[in-house]
Protein backbone atom coordinates (compact mmCIF):
# COMPACT_ATOMS: atom_id res chain seq x y z
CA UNK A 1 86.19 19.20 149.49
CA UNK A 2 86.19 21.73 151.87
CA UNK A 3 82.69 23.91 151.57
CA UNK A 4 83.65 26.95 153.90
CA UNK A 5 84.08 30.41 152.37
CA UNK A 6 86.88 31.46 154.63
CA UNK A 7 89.38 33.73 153.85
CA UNK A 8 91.69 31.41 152.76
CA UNK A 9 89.69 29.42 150.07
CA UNK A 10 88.28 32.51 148.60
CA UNK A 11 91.89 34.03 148.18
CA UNK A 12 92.88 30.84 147.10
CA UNK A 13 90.73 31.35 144.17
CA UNK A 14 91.05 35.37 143.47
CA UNK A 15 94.42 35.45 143.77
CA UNK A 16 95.55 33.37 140.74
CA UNK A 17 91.86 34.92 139.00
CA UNK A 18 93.28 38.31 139.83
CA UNK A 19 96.89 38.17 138.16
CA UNK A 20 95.47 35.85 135.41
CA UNK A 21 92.65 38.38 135.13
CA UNK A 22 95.21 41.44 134.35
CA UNK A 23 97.55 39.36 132.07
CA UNK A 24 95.32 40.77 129.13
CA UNK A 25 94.90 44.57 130.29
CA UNK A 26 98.62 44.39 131.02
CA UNK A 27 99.50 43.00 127.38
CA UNK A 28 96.88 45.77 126.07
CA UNK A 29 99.08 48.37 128.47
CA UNK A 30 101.97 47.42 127.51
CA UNK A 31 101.18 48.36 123.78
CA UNK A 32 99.69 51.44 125.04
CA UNK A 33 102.93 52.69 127.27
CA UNK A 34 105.35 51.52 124.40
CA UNK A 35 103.29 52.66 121.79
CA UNK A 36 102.88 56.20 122.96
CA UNK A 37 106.60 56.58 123.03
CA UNK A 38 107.59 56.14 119.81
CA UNK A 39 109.21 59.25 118.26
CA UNK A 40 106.84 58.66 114.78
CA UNK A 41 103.44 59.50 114.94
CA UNK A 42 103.12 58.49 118.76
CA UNK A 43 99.89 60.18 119.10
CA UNK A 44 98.10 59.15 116.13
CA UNK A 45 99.42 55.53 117.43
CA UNK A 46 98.43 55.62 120.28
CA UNK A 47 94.79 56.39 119.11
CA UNK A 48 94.88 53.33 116.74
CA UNK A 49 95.66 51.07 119.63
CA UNK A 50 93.38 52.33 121.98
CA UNK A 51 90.16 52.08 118.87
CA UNK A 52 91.23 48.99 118.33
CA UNK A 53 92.02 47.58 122.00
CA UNK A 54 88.37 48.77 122.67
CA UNK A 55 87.01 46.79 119.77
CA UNK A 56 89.04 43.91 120.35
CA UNK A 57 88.16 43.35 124.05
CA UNK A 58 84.05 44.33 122.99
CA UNK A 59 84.69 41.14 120.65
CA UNK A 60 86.05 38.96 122.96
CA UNK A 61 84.05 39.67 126.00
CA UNK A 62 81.06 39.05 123.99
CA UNK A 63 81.94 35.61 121.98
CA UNK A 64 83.80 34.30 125.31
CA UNK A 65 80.49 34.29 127.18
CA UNK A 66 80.60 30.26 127.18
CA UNK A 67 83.81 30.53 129.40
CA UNK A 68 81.49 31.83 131.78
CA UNK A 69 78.86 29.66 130.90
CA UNK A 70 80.92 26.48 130.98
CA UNK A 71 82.54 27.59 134.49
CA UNK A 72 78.65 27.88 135.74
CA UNK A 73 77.82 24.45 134.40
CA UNK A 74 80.89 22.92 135.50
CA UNK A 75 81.15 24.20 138.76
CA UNK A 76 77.72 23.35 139.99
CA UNK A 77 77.80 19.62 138.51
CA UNK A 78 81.48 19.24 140.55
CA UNK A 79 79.09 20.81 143.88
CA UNK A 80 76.66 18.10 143.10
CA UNK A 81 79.25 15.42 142.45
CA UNK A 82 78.18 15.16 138.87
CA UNK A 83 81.26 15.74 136.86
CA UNK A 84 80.50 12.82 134.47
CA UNK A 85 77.25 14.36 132.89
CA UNK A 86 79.85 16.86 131.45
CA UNK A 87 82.50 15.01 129.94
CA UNK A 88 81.07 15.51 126.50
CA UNK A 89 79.72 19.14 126.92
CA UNK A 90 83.41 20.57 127.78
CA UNK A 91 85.22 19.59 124.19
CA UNK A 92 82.06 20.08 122.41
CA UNK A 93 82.26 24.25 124.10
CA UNK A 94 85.92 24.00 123.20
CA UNK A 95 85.42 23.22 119.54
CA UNK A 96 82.25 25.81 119.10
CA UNK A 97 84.58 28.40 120.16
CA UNK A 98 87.37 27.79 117.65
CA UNK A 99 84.60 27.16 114.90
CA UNK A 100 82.69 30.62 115.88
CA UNK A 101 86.26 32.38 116.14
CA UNK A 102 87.23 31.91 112.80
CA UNK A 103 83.77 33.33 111.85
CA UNK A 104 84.37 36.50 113.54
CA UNK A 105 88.03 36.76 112.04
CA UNK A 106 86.97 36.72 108.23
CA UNK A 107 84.60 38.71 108.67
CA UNK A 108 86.09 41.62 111.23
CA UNK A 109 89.11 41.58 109.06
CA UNK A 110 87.20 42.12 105.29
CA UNK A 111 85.00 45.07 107.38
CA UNK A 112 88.03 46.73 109.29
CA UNK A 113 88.27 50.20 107.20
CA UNK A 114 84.27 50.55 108.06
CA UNK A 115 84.23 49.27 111.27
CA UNK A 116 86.83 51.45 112.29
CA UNK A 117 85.45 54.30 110.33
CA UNK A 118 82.52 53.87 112.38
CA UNK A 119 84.55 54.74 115.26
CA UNK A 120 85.24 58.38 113.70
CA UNK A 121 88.64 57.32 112.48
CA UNK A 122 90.19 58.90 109.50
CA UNK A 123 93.24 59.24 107.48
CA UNK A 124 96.48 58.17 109.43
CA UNK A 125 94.56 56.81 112.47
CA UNK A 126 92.68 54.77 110.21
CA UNK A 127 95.57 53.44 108.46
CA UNK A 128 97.04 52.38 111.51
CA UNK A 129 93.73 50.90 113.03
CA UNK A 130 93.35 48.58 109.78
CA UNK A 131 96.69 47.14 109.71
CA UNK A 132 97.12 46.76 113.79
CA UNK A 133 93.50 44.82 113.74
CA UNK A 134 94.36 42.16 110.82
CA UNK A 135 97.25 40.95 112.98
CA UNK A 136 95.92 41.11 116.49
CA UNK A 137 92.78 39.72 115.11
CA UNK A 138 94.66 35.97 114.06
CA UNK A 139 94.69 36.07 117.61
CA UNK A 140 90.66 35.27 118.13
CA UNK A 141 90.89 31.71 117.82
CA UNK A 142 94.27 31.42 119.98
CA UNK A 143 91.66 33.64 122.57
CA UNK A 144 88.63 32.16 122.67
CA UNK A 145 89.87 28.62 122.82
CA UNK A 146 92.05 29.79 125.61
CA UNK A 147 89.26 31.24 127.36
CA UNK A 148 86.81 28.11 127.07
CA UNK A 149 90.05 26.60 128.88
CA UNK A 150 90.16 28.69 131.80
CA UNK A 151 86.71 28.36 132.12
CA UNK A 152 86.49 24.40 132.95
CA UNK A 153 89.55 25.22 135.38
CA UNK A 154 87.56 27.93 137.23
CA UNK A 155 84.85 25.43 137.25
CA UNK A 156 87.03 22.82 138.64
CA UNK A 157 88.12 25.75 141.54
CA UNK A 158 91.32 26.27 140.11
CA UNK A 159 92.65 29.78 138.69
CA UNK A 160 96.33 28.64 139.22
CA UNK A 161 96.88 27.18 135.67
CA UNK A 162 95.18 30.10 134.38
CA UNK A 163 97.78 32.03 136.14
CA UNK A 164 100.31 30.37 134.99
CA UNK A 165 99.78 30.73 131.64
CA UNK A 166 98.18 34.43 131.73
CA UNK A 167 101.53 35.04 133.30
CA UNK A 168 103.80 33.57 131.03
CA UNK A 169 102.14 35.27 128.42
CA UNK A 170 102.18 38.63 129.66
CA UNK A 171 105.73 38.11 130.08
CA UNK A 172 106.71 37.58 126.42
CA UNK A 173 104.20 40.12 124.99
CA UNK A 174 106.09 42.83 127.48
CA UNK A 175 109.84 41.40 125.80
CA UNK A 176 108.93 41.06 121.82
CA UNK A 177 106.76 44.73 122.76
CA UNK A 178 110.07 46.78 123.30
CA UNK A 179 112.05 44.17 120.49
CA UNK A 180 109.78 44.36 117.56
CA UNK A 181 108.23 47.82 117.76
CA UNK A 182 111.86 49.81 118.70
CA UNK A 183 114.01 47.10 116.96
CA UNK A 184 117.54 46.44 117.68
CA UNK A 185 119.45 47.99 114.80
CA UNK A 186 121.64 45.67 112.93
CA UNK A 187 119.32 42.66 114.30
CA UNK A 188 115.66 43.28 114.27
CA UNK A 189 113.75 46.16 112.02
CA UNK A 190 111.92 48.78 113.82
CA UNK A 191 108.57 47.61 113.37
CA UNK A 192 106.34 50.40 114.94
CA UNK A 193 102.30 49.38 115.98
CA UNK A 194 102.97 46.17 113.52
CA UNK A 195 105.18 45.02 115.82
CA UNK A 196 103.13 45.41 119.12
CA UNK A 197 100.65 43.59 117.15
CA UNK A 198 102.87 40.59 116.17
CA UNK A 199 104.28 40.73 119.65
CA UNK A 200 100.70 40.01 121.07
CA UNK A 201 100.31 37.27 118.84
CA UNK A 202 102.93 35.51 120.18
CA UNK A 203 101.62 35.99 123.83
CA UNK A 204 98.28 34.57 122.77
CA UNK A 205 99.63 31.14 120.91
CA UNK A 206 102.00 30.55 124.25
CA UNK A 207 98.98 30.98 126.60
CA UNK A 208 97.30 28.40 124.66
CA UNK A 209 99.76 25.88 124.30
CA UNK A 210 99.88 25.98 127.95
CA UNK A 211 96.59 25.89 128.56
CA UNK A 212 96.28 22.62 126.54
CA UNK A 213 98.99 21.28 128.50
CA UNK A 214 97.32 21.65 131.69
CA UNK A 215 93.78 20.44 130.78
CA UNK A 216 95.16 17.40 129.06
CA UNK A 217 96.97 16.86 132.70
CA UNK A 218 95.43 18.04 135.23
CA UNK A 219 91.49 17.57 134.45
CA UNK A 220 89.48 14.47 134.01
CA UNK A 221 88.20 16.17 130.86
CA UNK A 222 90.00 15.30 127.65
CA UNK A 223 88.89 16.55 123.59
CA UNK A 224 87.32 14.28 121.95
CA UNK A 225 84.67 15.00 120.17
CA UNK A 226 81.08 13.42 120.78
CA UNK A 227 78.65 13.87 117.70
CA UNK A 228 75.47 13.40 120.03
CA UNK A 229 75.11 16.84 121.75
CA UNK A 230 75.37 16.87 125.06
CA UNK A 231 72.14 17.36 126.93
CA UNK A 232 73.51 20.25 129.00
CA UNK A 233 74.29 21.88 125.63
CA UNK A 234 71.20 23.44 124.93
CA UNK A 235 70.91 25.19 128.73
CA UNK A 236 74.58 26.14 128.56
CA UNK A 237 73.61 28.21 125.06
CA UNK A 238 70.68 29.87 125.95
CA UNK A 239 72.92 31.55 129.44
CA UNK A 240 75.80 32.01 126.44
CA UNK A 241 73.22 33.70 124.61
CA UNK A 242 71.90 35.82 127.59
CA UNK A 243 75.27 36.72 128.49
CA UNK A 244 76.05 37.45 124.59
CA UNK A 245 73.43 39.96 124.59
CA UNK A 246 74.52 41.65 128.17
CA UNK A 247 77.99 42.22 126.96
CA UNK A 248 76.96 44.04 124.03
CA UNK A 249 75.19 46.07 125.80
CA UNK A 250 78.43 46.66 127.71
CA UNK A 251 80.70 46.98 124.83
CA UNK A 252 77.80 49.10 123.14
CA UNK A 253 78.95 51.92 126.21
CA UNK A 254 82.67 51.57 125.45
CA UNK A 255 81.98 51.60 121.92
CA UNK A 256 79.89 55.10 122.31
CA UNK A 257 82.52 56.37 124.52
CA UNK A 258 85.07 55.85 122.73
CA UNK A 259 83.51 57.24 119.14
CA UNK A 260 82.09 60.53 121.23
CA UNK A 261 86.36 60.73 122.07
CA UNK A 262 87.81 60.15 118.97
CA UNK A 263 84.86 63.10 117.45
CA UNK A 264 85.91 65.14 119.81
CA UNK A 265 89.80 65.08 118.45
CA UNK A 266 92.91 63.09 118.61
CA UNK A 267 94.38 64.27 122.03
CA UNK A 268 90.77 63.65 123.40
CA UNK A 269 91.21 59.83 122.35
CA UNK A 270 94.41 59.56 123.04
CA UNK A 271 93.27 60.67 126.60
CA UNK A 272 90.31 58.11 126.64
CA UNK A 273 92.95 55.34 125.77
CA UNK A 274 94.84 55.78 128.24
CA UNK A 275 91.73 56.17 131.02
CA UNK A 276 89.80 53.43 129.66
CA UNK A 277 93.01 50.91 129.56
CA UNK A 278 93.44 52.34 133.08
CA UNK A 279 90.08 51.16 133.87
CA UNK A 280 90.12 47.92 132.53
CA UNK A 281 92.87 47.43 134.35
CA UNK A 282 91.49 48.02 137.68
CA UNK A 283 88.29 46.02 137.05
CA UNK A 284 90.23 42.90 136.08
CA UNK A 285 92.43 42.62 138.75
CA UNK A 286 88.94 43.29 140.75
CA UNK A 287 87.26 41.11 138.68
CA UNK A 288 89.46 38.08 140.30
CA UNK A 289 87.30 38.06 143.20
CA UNK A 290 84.56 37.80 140.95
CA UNK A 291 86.14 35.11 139.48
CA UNK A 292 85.84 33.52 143.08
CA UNK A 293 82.20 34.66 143.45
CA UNK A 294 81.73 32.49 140.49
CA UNK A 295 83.16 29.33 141.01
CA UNK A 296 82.40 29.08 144.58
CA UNK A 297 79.19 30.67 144.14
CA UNK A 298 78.27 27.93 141.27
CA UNK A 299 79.36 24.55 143.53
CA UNK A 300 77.35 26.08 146.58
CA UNK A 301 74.19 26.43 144.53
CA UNK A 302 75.13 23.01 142.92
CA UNK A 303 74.91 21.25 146.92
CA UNK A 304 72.40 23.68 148.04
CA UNK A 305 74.09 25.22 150.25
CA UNK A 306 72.66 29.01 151.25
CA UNK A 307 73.50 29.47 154.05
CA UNK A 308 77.36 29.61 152.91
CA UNK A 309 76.49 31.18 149.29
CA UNK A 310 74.83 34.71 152.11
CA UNK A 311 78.06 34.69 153.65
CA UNK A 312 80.24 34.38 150.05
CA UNK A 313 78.42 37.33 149.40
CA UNK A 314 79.33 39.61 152.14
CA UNK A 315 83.25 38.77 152.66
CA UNK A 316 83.40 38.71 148.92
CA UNK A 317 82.32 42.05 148.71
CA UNK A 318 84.58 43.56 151.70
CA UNK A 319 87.79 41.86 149.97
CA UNK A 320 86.64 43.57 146.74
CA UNK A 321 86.01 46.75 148.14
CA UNK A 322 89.80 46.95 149.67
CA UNK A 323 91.32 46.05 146.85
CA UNK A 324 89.82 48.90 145.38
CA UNK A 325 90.56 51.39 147.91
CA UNK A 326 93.98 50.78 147.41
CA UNK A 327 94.25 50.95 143.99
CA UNK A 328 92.50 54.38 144.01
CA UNK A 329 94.78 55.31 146.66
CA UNK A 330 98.06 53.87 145.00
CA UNK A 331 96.67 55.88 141.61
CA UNK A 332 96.05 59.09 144.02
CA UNK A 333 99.98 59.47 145.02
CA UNK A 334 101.00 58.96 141.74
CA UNK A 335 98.09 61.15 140.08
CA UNK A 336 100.64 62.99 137.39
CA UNK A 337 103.15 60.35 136.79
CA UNK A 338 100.93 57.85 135.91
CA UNK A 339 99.87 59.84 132.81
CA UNK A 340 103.64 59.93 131.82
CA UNK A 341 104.10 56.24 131.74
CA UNK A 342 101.92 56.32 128.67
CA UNK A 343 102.52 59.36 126.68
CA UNK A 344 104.55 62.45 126.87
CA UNK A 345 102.64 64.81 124.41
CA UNK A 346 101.15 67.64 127.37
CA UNK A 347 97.44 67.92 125.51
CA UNK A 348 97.02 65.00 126.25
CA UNK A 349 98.36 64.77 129.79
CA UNK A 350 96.08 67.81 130.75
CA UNK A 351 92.97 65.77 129.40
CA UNK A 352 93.82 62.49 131.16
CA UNK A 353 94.49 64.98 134.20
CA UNK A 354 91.27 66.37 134.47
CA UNK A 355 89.15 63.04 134.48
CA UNK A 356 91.36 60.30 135.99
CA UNK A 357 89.67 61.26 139.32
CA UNK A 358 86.07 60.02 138.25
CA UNK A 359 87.83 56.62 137.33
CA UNK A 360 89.89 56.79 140.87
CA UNK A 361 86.74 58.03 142.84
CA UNK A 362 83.89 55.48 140.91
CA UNK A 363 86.25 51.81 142.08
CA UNK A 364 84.60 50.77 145.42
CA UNK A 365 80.86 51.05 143.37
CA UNK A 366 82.45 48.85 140.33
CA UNK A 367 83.85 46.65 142.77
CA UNK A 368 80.23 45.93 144.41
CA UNK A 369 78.97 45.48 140.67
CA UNK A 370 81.68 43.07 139.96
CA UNK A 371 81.24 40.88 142.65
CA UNK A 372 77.44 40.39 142.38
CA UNK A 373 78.03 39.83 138.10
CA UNK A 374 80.53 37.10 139.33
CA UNK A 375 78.35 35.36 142.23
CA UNK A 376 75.12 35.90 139.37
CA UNK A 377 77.22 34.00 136.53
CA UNK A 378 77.90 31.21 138.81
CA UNK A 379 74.39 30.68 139.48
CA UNK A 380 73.22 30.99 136.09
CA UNK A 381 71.07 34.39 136.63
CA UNK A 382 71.82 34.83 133.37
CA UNK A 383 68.67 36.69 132.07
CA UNK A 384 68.83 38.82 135.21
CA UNK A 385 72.03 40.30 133.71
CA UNK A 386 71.08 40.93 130.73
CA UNK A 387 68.28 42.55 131.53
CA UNK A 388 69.92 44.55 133.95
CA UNK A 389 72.69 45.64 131.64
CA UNK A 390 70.40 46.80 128.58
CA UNK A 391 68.43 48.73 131.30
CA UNK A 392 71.84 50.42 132.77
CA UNK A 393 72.96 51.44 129.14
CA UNK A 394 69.76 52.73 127.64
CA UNK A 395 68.55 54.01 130.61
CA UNK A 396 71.66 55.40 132.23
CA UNK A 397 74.75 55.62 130.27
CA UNK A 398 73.09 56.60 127.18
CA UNK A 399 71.08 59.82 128.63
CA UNK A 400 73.57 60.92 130.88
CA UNK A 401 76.73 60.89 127.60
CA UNK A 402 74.15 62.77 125.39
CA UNK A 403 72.95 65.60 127.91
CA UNK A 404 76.72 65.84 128.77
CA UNK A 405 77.65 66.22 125.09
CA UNK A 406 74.98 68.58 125.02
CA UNK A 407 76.47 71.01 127.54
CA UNK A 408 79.79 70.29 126.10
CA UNK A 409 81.93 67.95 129.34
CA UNK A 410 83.49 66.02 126.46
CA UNK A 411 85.67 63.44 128.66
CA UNK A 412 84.14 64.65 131.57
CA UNK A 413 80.61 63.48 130.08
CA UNK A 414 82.18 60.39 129.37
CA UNK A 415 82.90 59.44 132.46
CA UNK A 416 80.13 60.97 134.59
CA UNK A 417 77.98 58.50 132.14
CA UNK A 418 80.35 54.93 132.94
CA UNK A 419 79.39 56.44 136.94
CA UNK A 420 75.66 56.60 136.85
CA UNK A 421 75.80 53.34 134.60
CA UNK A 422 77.93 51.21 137.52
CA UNK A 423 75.81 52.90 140.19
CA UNK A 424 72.86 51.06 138.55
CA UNK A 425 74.41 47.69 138.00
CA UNK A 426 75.73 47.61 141.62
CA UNK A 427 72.50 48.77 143.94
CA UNK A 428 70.14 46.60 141.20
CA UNK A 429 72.61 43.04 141.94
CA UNK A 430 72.68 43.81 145.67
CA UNK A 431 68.81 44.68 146.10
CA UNK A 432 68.40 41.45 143.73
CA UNK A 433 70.27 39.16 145.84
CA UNK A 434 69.03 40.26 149.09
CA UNK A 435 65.36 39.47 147.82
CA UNK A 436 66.08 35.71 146.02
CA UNK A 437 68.59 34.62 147.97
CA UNK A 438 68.45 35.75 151.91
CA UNK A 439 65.67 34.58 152.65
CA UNK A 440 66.74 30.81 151.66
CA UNK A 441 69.54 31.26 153.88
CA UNK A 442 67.45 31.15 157.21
């Protein structure tokens, strides 16, 4: 196997992590755009999907922490030629996940009228937040299985099957989108949110009938499943658990953010669905470099190798940072019409104005962050992030959204807050990095 981090095998990693990366921002924009052009109710709608979009994704990213685990583990037993000593740990991951998932979808489904009251939902918005959530929620086990998936292929250096299927997926949610919630009259019934909802379903169960295809295949890994736990199991956990307890302090942000929005009034969420979609966007299709950081980040630590792992972490970073640039840039020519794409109602255009530059301005700093969270994941500095994260949110995010609630920025508080929080994450990975992992390079 080649060991260099040239341009080439980094890219040939990001790449397919990149536009498998967006497939699930792009099915969660797609129901945004369509969504927010219905002629019935769009705003109040469009509010539903974005409360429960943001819950959704705060669910997933937390309970698909043992993708990332499993890509860790994998990875750096394939750098040390070890594959064997996970043969048993990769189906027993696989069937945790679809055992935990259904855990998460009884339960999320009997509390959805008070979780999403919790998000300052009421009346209509509510309505629509309950019923969209018990259908896009049958998708958690379709998810998380899927994820487990992609992570033994990132481990195994490929993000092309993941590709493939994120693709394919994206692809049917964007057709059954505009044919179940418009309809075609005569044919199909007008189905409003329900049918977004139904429409992602679909994309989910294709993705993972794909998925299985490929790891059945393609990988030396196969699903039976071994009653003696793997010895691995224990170690892959306890970073699942780590990582488990970072991303809630993530989704704990977007959860605050969100709720603050939706207090604030319907236009004002309607806004912050749009921006935050916007900017989940942007940090997957980033987020595919950090994909490489991972993988190739994992095998060199697996063969030792730190003199290659310093120089993953510089051209990592540059890539990264372009990409950003010109996305910001893209975003800056097209600063009004982007806002039309997802709603026409002009309250809401004028709020989504007047932030969408902190989002724009804030992408080469979360592009720094995202690289060192990808190259940290891949060598199991699991604690590190979590630590780092629950210091970023309490100390950063959390201050900074009060005192601008206080002095009444509303979005602009918001966002000012997700700033100062990536500025944290990003300096503390470098500065980390730098100190651990330089110095066993010469």
């Amino acid at each position: 196997m080649d060991s260099s981090v040239s341009f080439r095998n980094i890219n040939k990693i990001a790449v397919p992590a990149i536009i498998a990366g967006i497939a699930e921002p792009l099915i969660s924009l797609t129901d945004i755009a369509v969504i927010g052009n219905v002629e019935e109710n769009s705003v109040e709608a469009l509010a539903a999907a974005g409360i429960v979009g943001s819950f959704l994704s705060a669910i997933i990213w937390i309970m698909a922490q043992t993708k990332t685990a499993i890509s860790a583990f994998v990875s750096q037993h394939l750098g040390a030629n070890r594959l064997h000593a996970v043969k048993t740990l990769v189906p027993q991951v696989i069937y945790f996940n679809l055992l935990l998932s259904l855990v998460i979808y009884f339960i999320t489904a009997f509390f959805a009228e008070a979780i999403f009251t919790a998000y300052n939902a009421e009346g209509l918005i509510l309505n629509y937040s309950e019923n969209y959530y018990r259908i896009r929620a049958l998708g958690y086990p379709l998810t998380l299985v899927t994820f487990a998936i992609f992570g033994v292929f990132r481990g195994l250096q490929n993000t092309l099957w993941a590709m493939k299927c994120s693709i394919t997926g994206a692809v049917v949610n964007v057709a059954l989108d505009y044919l179940l919630v418009f309809g075609i009259e005569g044919y199909i019934p007008a189905m409003h949110l329900e049918g977004a909802a139904y429409a992602s379903l679909v994309a989910q169960g294709t993705m993972l009938v794909m998925a299985l295809w490929y790891f059945f295949k393609k990988t030396p890994f196969h699903l039976k499943l071994s009653f003696n736990i793997n010895p691995q199991m224990k170690g892959l956990l306890l970073m699942a658990a780590n990582l488990i307890v970072r991303t809630t302090a993530l989704n704990f942000a977007i959860y605050l953010a969100n709720a603050y929005a939706t207090d604030y009034g319907k236009n004002y969420i309607a806004a912050q669905s749009i921006l935050m979609n916007i900017w989940l966007f942007f940090s997957f299709f980033i987020d595919g470099y950090a994909n490489a950081g991972n993988a190739i980040g994992g095998r060199l630590l697996g063969a030792r190798d730190y003199k290659n792992l310093w120089e993953l972490s510089k051209k990592i970073s540059k890539y990264a940072v372009w990409i950003a640039l010109i996305l910001a840039g893209i975003c800056a020519l097209f600063y009004n019409e982007i806002g039309l794409l997802f709603n026409k109602e002009a309250s809401v255009l004028v709020l989504f104005s007047s932030v969408f530059w902190i989002v724009l301005v804030m992408q080469p700093v979360n592009a720094i962050a995202f690289m060192f969270d990808g190259i940290f994941k891949g060598l199991g500095e699991a604690k590190y992030l979590r630590n780092l994260l629950l210091g970023a949110t309490f100390l950063g995010f959390v201050p900074v959204l009060l005192i601008g609630d206080y002095f009444g920025w509303k979005l602009h508080a918001i966002w000012a807050a997700f700033f100062v929080w990536m500025l944290i994450r990003s300096s503390a990975l470098v500065i980390k990095f730098r100190r651990k992992y330089l110095q066993k390079e010469v």
